[in-house]
PDB file of N, CA and C in Angstrom:
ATOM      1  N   UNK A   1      -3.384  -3.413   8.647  1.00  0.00           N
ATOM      2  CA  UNK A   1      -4.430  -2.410   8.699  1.00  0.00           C
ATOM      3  C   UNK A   1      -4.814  -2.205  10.156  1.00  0.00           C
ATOM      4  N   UNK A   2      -5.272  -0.764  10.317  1.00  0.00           N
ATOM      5  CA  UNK A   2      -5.761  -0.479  11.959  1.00  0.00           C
ATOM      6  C   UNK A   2      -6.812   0.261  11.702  1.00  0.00           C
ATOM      7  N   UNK A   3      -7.176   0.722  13.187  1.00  0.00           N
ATOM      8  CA  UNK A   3      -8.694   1.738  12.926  1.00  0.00           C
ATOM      9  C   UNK A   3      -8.403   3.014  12.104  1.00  0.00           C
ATOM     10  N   UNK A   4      -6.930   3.514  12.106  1.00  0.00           N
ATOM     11  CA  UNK A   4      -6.795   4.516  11.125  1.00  0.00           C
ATOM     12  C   UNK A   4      -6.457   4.387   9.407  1.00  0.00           C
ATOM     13  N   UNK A   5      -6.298   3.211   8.894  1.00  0.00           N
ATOM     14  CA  UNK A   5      -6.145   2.895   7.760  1.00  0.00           C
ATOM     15  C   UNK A   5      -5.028   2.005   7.741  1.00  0.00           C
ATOM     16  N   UNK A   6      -4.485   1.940   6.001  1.00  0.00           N
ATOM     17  CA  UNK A   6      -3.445   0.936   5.905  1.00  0.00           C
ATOM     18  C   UNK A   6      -2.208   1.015   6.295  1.00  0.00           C
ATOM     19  N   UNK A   7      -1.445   0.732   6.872  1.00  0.00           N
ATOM     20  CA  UNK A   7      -0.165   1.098   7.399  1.00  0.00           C
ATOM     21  C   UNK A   7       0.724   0.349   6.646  1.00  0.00           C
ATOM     22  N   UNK A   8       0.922  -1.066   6.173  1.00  0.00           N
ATOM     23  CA  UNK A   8       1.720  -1.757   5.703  1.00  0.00           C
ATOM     24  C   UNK A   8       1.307  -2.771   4.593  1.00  0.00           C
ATOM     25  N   UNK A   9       1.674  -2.646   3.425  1.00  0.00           N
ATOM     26  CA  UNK A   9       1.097  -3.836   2.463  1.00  0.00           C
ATOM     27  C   UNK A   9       2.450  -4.917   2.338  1.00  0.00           C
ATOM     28  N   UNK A  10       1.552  -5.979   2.225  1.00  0.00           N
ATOM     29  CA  UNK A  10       2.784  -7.171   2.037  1.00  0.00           C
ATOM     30  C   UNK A  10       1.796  -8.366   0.810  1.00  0.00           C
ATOM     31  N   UNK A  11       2.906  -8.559  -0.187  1.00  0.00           N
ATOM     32  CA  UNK A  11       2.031  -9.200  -1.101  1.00  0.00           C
ATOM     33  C   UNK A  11       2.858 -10.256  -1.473  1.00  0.00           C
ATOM     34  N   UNK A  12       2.283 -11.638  -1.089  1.00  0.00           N
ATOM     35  CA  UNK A  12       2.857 -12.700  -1.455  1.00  0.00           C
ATOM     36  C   UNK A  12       2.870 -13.527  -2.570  1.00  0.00           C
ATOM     37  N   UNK A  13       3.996 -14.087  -3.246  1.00  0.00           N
ATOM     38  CA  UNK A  13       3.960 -14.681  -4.679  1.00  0.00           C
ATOM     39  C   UNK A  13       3.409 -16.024  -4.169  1.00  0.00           C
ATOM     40  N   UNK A  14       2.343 -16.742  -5.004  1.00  0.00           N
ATOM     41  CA  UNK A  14       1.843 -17.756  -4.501  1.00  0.00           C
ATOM     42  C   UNK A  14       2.270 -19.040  -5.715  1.00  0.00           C
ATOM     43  N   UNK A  15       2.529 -18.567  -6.688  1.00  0.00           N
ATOM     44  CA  UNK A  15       2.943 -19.235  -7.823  1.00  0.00           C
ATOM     45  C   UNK A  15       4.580 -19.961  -7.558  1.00  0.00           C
ATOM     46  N   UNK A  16       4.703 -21.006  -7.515  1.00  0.00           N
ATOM     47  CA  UNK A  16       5.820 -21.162  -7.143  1.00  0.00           C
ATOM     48  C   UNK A  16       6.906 -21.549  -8.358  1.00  0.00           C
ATOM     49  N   UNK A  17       8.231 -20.508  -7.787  1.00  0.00           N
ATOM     50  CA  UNK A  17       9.259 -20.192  -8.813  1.00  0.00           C
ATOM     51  C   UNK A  17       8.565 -19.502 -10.211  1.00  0.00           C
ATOM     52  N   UNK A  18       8.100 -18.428  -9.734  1.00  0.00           N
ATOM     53  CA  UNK A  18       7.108 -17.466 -10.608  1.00  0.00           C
ATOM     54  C   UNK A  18       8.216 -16.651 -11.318  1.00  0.00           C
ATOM     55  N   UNK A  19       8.204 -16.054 -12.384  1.00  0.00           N
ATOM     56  CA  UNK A  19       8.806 -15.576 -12.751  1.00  0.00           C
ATOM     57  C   UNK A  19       8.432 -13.639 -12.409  1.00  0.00           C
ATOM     58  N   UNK A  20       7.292 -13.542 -11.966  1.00  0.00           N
ATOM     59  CA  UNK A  20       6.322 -12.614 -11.764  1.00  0.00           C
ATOM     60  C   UNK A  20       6.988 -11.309 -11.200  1.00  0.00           C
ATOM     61  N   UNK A  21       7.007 -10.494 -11.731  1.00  0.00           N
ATOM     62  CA  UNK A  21       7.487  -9.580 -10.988  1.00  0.00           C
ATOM     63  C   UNK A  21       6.313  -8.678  -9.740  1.00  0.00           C
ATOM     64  N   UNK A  22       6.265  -8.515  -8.595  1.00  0.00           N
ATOM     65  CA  UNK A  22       5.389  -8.663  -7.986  1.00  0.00           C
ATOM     66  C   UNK A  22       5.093  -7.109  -7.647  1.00  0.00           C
ATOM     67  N   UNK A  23       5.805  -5.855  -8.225  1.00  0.00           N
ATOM     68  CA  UNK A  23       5.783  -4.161  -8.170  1.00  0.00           C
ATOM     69  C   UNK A  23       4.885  -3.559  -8.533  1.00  0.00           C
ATOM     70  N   UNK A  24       4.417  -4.707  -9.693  1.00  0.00           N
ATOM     71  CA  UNK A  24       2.977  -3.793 -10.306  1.00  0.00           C
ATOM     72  C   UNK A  24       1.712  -3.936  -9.010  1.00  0.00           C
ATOM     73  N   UNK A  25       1.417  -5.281  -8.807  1.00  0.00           N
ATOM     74  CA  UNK A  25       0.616  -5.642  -7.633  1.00  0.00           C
ATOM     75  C   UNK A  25       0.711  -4.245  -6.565  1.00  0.00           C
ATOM     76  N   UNK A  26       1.905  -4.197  -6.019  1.00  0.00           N
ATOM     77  CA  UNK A  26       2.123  -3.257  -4.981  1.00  0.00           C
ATOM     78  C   UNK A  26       1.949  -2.185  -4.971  1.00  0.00           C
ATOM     79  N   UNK A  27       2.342  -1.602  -6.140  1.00  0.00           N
ATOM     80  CA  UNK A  27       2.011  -0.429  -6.786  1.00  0.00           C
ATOM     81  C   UNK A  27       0.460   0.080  -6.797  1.00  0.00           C
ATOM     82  N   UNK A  28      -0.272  -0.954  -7.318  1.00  0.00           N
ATOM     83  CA  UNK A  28      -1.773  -0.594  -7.504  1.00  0.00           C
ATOM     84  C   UNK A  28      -2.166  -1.114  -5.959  1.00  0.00           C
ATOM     85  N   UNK A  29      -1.622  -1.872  -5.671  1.00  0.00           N
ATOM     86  CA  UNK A  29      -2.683  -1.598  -3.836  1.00  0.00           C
ATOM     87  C   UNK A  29      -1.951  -0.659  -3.179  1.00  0.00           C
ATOM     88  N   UNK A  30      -0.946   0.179  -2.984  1.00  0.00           N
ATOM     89  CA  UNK A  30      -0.620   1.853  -2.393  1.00  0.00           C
ATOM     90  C   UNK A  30      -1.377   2.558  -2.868  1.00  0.00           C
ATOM     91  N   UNK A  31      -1.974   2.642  -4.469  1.00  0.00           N
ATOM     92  CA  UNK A  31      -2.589   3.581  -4.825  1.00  0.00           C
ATOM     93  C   UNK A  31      -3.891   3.111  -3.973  1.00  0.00           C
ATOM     94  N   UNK A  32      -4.731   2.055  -4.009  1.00  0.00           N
ATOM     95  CA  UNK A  32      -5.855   1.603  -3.173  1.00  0.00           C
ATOM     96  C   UNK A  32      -5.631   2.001  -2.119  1.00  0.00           C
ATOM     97  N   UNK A  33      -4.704   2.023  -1.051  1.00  0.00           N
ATOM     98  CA  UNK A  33      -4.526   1.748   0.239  1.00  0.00           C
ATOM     99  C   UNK A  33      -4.759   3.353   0.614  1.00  0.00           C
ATOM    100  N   UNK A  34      -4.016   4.070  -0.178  1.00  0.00           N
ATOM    101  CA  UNK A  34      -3.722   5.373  -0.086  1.00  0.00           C
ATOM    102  C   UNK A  34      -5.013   6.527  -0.568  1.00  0.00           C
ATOM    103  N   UNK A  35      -5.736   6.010  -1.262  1.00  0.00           N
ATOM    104  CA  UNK A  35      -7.576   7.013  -1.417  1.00  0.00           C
ATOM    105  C   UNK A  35      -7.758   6.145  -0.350  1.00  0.00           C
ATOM    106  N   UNK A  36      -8.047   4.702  -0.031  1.00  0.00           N
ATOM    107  CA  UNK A  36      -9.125   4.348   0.812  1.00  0.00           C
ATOM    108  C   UNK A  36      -8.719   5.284   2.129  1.00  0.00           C
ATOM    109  N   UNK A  37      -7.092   5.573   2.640  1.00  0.00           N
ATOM    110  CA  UNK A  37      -6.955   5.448   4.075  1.00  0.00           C
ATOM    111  C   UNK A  37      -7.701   7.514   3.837  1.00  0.00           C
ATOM    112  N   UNK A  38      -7.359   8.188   2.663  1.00  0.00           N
ATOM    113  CA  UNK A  38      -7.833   9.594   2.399  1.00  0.00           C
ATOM    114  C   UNK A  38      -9.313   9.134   2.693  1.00  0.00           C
ATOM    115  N   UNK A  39     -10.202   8.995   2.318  1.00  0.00           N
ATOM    116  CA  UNK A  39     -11.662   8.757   2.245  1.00  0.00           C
ATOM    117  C   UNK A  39     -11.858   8.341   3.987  1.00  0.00           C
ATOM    118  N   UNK A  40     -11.506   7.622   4.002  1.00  0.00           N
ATOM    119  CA  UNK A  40     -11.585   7.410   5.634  1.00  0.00           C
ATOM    120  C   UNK A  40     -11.103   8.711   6.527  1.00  0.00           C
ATOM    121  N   UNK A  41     -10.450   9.288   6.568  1.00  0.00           N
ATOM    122  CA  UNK A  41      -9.525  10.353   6.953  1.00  0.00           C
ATOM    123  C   UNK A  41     -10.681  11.275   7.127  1.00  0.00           C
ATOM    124  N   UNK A  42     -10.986  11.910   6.185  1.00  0.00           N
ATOM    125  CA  UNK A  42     -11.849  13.352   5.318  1.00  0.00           C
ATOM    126  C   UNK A  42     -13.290  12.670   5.915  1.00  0.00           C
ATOM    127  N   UNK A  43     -13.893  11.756   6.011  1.00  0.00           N
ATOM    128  CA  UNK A  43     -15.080  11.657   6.225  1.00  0.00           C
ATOM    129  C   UNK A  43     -15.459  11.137   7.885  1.00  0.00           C
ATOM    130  N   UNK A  44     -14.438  10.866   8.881  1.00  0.00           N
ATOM    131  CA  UNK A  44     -14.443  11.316   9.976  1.00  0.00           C
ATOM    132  C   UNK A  44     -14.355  12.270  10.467  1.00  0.00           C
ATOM    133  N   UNK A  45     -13.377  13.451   9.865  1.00  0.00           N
ATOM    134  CA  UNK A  45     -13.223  14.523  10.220  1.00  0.00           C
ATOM    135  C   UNK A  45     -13.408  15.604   9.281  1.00  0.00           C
ATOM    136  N   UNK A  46     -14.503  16.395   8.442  1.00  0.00           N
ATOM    137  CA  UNK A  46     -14.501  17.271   7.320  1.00  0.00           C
ATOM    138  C   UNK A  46     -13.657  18.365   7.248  1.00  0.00           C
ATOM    139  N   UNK A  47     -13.328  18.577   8.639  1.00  0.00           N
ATOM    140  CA  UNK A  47     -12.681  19.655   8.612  1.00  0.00           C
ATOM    141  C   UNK A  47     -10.800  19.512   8.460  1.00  0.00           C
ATOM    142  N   UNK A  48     -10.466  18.205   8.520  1.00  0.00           N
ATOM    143  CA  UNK A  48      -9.126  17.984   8.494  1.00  0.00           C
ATOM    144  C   UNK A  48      -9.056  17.297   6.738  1.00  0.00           C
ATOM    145  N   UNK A  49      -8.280  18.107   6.084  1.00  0.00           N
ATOM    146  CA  UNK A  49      -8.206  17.730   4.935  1.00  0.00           C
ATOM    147  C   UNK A  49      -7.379  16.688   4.618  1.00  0.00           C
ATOM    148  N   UNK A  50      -7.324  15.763   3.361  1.00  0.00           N
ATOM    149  CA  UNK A  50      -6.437  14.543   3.268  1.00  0.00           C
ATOM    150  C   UNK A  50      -5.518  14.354   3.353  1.00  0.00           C
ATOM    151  N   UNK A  51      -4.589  13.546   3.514  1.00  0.00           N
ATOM    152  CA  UNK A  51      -3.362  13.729   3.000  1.00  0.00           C
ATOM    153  C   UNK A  51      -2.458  13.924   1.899  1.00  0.00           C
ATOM    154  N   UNK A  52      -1.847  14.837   1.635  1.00  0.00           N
ATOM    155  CA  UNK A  52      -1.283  14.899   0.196  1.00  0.00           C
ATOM    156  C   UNK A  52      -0.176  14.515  -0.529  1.00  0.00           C
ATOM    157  N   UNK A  53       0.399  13.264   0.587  1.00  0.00           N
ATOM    158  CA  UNK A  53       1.572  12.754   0.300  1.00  0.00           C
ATOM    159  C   UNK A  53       1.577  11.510   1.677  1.00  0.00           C
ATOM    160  N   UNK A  54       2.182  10.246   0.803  1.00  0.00           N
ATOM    161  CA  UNK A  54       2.475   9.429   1.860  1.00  0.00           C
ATOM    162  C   UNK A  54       3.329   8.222   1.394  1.00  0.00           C
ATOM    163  N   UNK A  55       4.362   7.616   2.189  1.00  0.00           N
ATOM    164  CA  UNK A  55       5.178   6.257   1.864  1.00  0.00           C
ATOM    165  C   UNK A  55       4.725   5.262   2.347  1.00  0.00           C
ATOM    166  N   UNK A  56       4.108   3.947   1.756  1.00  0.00           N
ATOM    167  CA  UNK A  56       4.049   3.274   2.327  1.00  0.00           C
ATOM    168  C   UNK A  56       5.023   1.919   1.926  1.00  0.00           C
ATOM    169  N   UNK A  57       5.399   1.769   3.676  1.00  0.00           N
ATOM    170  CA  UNK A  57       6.048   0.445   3.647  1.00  0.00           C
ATOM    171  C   UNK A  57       5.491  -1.017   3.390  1.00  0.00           C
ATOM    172  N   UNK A  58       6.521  -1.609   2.293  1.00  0.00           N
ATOM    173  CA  UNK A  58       5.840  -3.268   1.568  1.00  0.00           C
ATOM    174  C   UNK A  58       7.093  -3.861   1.867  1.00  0.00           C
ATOM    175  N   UNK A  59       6.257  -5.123   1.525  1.00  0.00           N
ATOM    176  CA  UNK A  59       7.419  -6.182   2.038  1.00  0.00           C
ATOM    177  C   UNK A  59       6.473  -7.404   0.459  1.00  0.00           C
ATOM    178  N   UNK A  60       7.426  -7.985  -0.278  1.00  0.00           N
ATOM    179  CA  UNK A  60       6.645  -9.205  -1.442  1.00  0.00           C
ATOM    180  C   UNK A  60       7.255 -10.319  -0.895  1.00  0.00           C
ATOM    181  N   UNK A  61       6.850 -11.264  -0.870  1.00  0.00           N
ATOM    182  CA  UNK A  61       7.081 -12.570  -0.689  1.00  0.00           C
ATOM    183  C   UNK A  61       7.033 -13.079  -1.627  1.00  0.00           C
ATOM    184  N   UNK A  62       8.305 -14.514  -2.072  1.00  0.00           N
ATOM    185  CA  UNK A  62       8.135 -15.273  -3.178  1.00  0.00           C
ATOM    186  C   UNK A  62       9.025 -16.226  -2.592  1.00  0.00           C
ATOM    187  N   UNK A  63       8.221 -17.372  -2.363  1.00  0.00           N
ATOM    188  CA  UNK A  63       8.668 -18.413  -1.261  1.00  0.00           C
ATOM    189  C   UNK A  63       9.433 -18.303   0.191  1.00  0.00           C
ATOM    190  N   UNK A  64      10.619 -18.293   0.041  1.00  0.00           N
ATOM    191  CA  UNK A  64      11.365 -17.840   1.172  1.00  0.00           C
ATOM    192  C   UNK A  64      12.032 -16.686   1.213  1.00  0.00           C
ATOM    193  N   UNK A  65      11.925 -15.932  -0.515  1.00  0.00           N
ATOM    194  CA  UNK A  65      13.062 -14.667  -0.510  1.00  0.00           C
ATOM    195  C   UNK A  65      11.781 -13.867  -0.239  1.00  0.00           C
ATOM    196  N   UNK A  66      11.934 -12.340   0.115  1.00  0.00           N
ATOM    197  CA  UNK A  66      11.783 -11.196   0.976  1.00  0.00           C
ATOM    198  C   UNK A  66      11.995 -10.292  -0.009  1.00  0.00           C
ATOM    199  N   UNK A  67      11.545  -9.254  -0.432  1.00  0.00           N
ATOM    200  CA  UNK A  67      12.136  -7.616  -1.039  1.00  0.00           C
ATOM    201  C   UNK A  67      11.051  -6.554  -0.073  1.00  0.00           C
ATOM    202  N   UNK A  68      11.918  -5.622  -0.063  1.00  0.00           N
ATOM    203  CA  UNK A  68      11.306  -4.873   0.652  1.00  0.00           C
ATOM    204  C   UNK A  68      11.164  -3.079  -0.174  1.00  0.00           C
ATOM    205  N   UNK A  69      10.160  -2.970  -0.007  1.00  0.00           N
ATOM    206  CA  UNK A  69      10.042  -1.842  -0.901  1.00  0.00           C
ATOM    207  C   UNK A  69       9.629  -0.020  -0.162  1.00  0.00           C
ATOM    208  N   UNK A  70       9.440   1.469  -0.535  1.00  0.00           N
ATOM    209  CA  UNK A  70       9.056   2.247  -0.063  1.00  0.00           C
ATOM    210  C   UNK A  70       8.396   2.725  -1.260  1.00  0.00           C
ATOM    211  N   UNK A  71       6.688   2.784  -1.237  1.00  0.00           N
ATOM    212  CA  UNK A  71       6.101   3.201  -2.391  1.00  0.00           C
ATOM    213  C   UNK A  71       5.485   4.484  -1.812  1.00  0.00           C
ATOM    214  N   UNK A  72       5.966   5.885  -2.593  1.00  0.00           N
ATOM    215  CA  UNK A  72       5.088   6.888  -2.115  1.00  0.00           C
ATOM    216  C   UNK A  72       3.855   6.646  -3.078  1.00  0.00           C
ATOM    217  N   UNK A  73       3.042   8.092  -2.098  1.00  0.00           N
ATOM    218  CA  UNK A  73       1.450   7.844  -3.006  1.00  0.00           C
ATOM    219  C   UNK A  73       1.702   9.452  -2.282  1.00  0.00           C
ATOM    220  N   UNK A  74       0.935  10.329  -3.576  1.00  0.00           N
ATOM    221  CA  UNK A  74       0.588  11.424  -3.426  1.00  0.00           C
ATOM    222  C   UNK A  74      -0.864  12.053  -3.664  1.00  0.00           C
ATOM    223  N   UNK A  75      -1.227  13.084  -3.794  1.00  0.00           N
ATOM    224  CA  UNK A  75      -2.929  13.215  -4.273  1.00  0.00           C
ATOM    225  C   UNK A  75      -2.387  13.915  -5.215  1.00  0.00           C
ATOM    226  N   UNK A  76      -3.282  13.974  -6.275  1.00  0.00           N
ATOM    227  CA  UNK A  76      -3.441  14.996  -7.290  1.00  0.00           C
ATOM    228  C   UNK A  76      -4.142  16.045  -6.970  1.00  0.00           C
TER     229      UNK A  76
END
């Protein structure tokens, strides 16, 4: 995260040898990441409208293995 919003989510499996699939997690914090960084956006500037589309780059952790993901988020 920076002064302009979320740039990168990374979500680590803490359960060890989880069977967990960790997409849903990621999934619902892009959708979070993606109104919060809009709301932030729109209410510094009223006159610059939100964004209406965006990818954000993830990375899940589950011990030592790595997946790396590209989740868009759009507005309705």
């Amino acid at each position: 995260m920076n002064v302009g919003g979320v740039l990168l989510l990374v979500e680590e499996n803490k359960v060890y040898r989880s069977t967990l699939n960790p997409e849903p997690q990621l999934i619902g914090e892009a959708i979070a990441a993606f109104q919060y960084n809009n709301q932030k956006r729109e209410s510094r500037n009223p006159q610059k409208p939100g964004l209406t589309r965006y990818v954000f780059p993830c990375g899940a952790m589950a011990g030592s293995h790595t997946r790396f993901y590209k989740i868009p988020g759009h507005k309705h």
